[in-house]
C-alpha atoms as a PDB file:
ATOM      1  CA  UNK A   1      29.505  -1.873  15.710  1.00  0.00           C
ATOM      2  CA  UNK A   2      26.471   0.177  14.797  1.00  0.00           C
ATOM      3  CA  UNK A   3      23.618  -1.052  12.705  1.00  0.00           C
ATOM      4  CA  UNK A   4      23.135   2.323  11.364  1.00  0.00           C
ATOM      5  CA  UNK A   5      24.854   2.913   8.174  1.00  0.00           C
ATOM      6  CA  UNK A   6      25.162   6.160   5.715  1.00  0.00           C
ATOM      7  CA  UNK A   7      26.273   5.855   2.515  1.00  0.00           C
ATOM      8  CA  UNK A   8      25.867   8.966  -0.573  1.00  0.00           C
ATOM      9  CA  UNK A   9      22.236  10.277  -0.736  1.00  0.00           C
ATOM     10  CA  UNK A  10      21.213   7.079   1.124  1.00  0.00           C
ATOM     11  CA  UNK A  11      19.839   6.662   4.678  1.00  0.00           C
ATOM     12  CA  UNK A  12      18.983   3.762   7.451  1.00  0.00           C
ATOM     13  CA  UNK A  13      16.182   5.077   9.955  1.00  0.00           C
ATOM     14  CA  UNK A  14      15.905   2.147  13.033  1.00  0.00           C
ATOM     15  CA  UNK A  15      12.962   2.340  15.312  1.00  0.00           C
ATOM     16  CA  UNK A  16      14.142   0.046  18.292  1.00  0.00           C
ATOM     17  CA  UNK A  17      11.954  -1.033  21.081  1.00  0.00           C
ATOM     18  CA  UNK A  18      12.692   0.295  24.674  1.00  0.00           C
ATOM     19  CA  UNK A  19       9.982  -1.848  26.446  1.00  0.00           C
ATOM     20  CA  UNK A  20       7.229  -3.560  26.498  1.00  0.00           C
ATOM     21  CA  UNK A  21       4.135  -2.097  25.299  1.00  0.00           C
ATOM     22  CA  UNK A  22       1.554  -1.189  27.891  1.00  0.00           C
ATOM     23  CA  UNK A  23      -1.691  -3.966  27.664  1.00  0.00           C
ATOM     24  CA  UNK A  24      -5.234  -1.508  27.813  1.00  0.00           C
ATOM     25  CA  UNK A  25      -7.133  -3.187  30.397  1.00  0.00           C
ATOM     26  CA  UNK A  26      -9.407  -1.331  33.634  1.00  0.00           C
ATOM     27  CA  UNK A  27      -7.810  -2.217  36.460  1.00  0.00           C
ATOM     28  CA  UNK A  28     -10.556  -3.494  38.806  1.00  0.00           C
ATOM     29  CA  UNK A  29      -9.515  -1.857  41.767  1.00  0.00           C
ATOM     30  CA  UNK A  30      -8.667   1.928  40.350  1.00  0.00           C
ATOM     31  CA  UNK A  31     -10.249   1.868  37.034  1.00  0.00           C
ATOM     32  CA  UNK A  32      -6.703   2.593  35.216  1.00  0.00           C
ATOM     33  CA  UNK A  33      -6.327   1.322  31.944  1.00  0.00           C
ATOM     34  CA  UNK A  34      -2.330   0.628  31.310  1.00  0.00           C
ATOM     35  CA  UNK A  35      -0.783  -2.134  32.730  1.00  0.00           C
ATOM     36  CA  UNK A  36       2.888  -3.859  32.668  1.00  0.00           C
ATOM     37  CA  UNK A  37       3.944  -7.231  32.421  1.00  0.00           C
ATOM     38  CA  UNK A  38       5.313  -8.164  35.495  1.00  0.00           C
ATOM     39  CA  UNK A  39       7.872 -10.620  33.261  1.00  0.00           C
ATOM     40  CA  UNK A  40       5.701 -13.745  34.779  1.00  0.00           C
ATOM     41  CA  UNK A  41       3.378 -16.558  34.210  1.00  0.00           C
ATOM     42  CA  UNK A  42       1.640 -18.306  36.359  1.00  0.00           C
ATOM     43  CA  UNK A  43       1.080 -21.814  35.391  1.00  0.00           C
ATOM     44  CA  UNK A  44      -1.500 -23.877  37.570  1.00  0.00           C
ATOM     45  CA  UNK A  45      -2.359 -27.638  37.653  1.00  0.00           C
ATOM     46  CA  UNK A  46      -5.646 -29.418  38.133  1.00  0.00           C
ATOM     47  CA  UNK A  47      -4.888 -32.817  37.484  1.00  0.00           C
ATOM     48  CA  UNK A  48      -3.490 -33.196  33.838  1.00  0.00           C
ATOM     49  CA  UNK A  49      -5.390 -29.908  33.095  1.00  0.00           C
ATOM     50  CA  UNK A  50      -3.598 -26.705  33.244  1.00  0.00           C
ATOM     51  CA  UNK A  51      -4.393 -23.045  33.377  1.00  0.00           C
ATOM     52  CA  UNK A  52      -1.669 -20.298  32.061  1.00  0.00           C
ATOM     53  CA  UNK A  53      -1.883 -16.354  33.050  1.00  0.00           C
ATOM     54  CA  UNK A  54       0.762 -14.026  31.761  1.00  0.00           C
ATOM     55  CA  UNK A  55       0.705 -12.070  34.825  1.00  0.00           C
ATOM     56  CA  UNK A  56      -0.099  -7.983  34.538  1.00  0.00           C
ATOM     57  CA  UNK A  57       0.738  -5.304  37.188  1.00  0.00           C
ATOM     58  CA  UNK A  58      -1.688  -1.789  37.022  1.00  0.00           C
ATOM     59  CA  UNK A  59       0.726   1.033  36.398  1.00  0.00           C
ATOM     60  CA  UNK A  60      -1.377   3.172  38.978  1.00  0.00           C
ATOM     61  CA  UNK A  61      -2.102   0.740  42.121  1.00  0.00           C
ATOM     62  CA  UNK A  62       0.178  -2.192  40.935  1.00  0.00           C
ATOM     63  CA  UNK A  63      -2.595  -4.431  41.679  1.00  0.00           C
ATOM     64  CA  UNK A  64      -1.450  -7.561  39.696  1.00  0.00           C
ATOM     65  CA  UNK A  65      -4.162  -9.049  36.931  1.00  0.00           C
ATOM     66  CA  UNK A  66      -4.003 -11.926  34.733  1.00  0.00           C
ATOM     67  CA  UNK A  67      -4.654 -12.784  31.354  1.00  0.00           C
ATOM     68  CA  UNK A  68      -5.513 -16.125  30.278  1.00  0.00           C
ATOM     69  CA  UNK A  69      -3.335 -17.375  27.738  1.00  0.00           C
ATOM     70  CA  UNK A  70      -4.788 -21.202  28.388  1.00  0.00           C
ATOM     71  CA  UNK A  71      -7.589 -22.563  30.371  1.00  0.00           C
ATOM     72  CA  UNK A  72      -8.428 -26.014  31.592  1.00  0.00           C
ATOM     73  CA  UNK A  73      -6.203 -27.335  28.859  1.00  0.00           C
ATOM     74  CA  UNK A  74      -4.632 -31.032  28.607  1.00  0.00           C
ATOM     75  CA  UNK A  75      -1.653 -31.118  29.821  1.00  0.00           C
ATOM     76  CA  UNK A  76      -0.272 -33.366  27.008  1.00  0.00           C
ATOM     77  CA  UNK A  77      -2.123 -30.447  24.446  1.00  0.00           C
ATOM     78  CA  UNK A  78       0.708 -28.478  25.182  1.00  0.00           C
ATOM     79  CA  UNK A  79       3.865 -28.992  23.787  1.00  0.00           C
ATOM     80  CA  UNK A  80       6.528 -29.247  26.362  1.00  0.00           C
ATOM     81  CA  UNK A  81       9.333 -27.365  25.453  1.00  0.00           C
ATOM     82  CA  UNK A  82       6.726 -24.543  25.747  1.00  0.00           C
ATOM     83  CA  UNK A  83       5.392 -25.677  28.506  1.00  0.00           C
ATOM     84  CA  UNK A  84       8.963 -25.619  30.073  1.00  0.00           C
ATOM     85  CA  UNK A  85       9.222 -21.774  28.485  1.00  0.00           C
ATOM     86  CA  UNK A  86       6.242 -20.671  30.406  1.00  0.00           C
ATOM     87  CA  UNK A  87       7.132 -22.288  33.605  1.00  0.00           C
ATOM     88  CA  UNK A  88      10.415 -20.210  32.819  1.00  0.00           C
ATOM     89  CA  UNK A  89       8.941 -17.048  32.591  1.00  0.00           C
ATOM     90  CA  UNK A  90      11.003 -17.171  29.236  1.00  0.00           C
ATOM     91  CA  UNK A  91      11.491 -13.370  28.404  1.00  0.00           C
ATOM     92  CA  UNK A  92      10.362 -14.033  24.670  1.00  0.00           C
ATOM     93  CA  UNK A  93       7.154 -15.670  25.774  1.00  0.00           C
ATOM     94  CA  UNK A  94       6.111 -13.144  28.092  1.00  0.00           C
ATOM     95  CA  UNK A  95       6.949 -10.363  25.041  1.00  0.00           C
ATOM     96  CA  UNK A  96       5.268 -12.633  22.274  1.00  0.00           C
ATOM     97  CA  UNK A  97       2.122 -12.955  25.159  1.00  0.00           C
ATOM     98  CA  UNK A  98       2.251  -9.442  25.345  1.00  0.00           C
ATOM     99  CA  UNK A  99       2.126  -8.611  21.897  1.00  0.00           C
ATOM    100  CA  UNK A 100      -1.265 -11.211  21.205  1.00  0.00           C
ATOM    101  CA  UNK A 101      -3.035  -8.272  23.135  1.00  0.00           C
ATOM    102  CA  UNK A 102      -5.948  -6.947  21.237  1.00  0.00           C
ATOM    103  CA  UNK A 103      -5.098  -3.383  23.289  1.00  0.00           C
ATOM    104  CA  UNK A 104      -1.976  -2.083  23.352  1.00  0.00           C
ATOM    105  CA  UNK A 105      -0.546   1.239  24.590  1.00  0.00           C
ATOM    106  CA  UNK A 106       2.716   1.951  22.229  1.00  0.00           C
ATOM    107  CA  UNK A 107       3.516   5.269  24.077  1.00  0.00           C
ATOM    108  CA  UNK A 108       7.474   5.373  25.044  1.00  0.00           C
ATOM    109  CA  UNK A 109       8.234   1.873  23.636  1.00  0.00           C
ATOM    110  CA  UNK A 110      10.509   3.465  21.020  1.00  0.00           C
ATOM    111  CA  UNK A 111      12.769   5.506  19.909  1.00  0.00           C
ATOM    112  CA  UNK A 112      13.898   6.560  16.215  1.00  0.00           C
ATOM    113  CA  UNK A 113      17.829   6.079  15.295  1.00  0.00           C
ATOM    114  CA  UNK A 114      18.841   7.639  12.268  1.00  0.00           C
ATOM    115  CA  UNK A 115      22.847   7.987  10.528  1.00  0.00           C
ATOM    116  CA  UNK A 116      21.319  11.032   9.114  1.00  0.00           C
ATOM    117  CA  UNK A 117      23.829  13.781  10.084  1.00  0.00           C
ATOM    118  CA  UNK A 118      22.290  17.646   9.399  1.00  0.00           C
ATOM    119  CA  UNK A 119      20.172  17.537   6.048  1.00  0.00           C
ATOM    120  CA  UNK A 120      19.136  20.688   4.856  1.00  0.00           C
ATOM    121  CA  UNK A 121      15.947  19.656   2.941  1.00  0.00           C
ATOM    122  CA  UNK A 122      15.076  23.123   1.538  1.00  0.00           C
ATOM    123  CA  UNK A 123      18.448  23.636  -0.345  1.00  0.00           C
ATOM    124  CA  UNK A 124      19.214  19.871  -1.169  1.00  0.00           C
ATOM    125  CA  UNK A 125      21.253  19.120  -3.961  1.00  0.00           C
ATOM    126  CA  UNK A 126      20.814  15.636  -4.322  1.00  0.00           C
ATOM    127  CA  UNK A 127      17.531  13.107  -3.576  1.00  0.00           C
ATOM    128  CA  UNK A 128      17.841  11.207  -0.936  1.00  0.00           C
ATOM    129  CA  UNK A 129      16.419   7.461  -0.318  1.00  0.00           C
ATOM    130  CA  UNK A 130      15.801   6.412   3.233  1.00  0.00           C
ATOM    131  CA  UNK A 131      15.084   3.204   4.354  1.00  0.00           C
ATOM    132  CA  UNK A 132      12.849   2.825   7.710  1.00  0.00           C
ATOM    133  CA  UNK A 133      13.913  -0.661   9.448  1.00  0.00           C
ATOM    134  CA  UNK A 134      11.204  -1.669  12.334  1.00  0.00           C
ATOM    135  CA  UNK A 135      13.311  -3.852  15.098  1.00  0.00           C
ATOM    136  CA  UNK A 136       9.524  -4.406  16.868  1.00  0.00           C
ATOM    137  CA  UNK A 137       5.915  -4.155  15.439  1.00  0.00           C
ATOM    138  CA  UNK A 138       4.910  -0.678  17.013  1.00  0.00           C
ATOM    139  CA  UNK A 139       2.447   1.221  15.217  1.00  0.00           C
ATOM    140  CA  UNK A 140       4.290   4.407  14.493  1.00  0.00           C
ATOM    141  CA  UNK A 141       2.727   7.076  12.821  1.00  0.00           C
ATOM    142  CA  UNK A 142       4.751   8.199   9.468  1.00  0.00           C
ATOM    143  CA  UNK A 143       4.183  11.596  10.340  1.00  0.00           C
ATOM    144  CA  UNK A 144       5.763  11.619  13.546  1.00  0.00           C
ATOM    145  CA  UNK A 145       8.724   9.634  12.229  1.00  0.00           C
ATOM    146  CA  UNK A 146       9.532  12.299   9.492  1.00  0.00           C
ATOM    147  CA  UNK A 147       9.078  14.857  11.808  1.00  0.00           C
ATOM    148  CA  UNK A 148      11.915  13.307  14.741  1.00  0.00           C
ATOM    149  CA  UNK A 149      14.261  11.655  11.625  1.00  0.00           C
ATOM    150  CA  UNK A 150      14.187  14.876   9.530  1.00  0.00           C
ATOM    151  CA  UNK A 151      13.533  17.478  12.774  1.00  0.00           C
ATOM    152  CA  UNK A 152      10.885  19.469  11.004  1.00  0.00           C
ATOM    153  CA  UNK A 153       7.931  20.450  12.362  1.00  0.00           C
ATOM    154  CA  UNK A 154       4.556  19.045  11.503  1.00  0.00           C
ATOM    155  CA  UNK A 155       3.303  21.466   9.198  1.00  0.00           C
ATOM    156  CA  UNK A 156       6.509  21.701   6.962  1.00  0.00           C
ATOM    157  CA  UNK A 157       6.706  17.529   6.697  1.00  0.00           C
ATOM    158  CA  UNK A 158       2.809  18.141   5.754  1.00  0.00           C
ATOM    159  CA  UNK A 159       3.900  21.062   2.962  1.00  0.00           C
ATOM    160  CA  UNK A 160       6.769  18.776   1.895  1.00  0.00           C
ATOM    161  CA  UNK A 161       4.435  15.821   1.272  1.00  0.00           C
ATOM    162  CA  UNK A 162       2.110  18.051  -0.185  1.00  0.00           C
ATOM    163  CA  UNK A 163       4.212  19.063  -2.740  1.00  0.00           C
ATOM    164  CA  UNK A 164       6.091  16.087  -3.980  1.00  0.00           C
ATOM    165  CA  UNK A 165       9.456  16.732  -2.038  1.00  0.00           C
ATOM    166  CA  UNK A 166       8.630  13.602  -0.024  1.00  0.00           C
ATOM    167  CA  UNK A 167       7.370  10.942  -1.867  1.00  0.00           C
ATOM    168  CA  UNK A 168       5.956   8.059   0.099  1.00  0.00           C
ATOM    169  CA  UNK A 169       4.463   4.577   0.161  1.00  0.00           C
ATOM    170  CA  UNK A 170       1.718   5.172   2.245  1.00  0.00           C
ATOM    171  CA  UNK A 171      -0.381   8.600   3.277  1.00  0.00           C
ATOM    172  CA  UNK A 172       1.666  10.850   5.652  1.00  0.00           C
ATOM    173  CA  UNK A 173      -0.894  10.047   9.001  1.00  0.00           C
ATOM    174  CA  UNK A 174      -0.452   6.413   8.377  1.00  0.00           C
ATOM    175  CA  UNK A 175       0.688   4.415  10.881  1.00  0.00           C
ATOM    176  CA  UNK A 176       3.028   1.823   9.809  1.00  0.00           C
ATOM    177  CA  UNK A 177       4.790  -0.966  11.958  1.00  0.00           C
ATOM    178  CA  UNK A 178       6.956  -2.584   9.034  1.00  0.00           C
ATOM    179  CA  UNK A 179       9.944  -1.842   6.758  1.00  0.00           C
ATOM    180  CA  UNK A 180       9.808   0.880   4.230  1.00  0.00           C
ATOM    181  CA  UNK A 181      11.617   2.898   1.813  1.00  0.00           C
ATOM    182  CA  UNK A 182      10.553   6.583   1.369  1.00  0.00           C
ATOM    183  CA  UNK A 183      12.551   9.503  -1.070  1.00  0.00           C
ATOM    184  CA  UNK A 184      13.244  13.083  -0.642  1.00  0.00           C
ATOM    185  CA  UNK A 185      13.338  14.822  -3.667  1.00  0.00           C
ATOM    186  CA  UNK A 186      16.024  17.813  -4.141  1.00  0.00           C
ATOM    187  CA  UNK A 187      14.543  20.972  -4.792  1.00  0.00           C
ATOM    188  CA  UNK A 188      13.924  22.788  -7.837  1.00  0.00           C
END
């Protein structure tokens, strides 16, 4: 069963996540910036303190980095179950670890799924609402989701915005990363 639904002069546009985003970070052996998550964490003891690294690999040399996520910590500060996770390497930690980065690289983390057979903007009849549905918080610029969803180029999503055919919530090289509703007006 598909998410995606179409119903008369309305539209649902998904953006769903195909990985990870890359963490921006110079690797200290080749001076690269993106790394992966390797899908671990290292967890290390010192007593009843701990240390926890969600462990990165450099997309270049695959020298693995870490980033601390805890350091020198009680061990009873920690609450166990998510202790447990970590020692897991729990797939929704290491994303939510991932995601805390300050520096992210969003390139090729997404893809646009629309219901929205052939729409010929210039001679349409009827307006038509489209709601924009975020499955993961990647900064997506609004521009270059009109131009993939509506397969227009830049300039004429520009025109289009220029002259009240699209009428949106935020300005056109936004970037947005949650749910929103946009119209296209029919023409005159």
């Amino acid at each position: 069963m598909s998410s995606i639904c179409h119903a008369e002069n309305k539209s649902l546009w998904v953006v769903r996540e195909l990985g990870l985003p890359a963490v921006v970070k110079p690797c200290v052996d080749c001076r690269h910036t993106r790394h992966h998550a390797t899908g671990k964490i290292r967890v290390n003891a010192n007593g009843k303190q701990l240390d926890v690294w969600l462990l990165i690999g450099c997309e270049r040399c695959d020298r693995t980095s870490k980033i601390p996520v805890h350091e020198r910590v009680h061990v009873q500060a920690l609450d166990h179950e998510r202790l447990v996770r970590f020692e897991d390497n729990d797939p929704a930690i290491v994303r939510e670890l991932v995601h805390a980065q300050r520096r992210l690289d969003w390139t090729g983390t997404w893809e646009l799924n629309t219901d929205l057979p052939f729409y010929d903007i210039e001679d349409a009849k009827d307006p038509l609402e489209v709601f924009v549905r975020f499955e993961l918080p990647a900064p997506v610029r609004v521009e270059k989701l009109l131009t993939k969803g509506l397969g227009l180029s830049r300039p004429a999503v520009k025109r289009l915005v220029d002259e009240g055919r699209i009428r949106l919530p935020m300005a056109v090289d936004a970037r947005a990363r949650q749910d929103f509703v946009f119209s296209v007006e029919r023409a005159e």
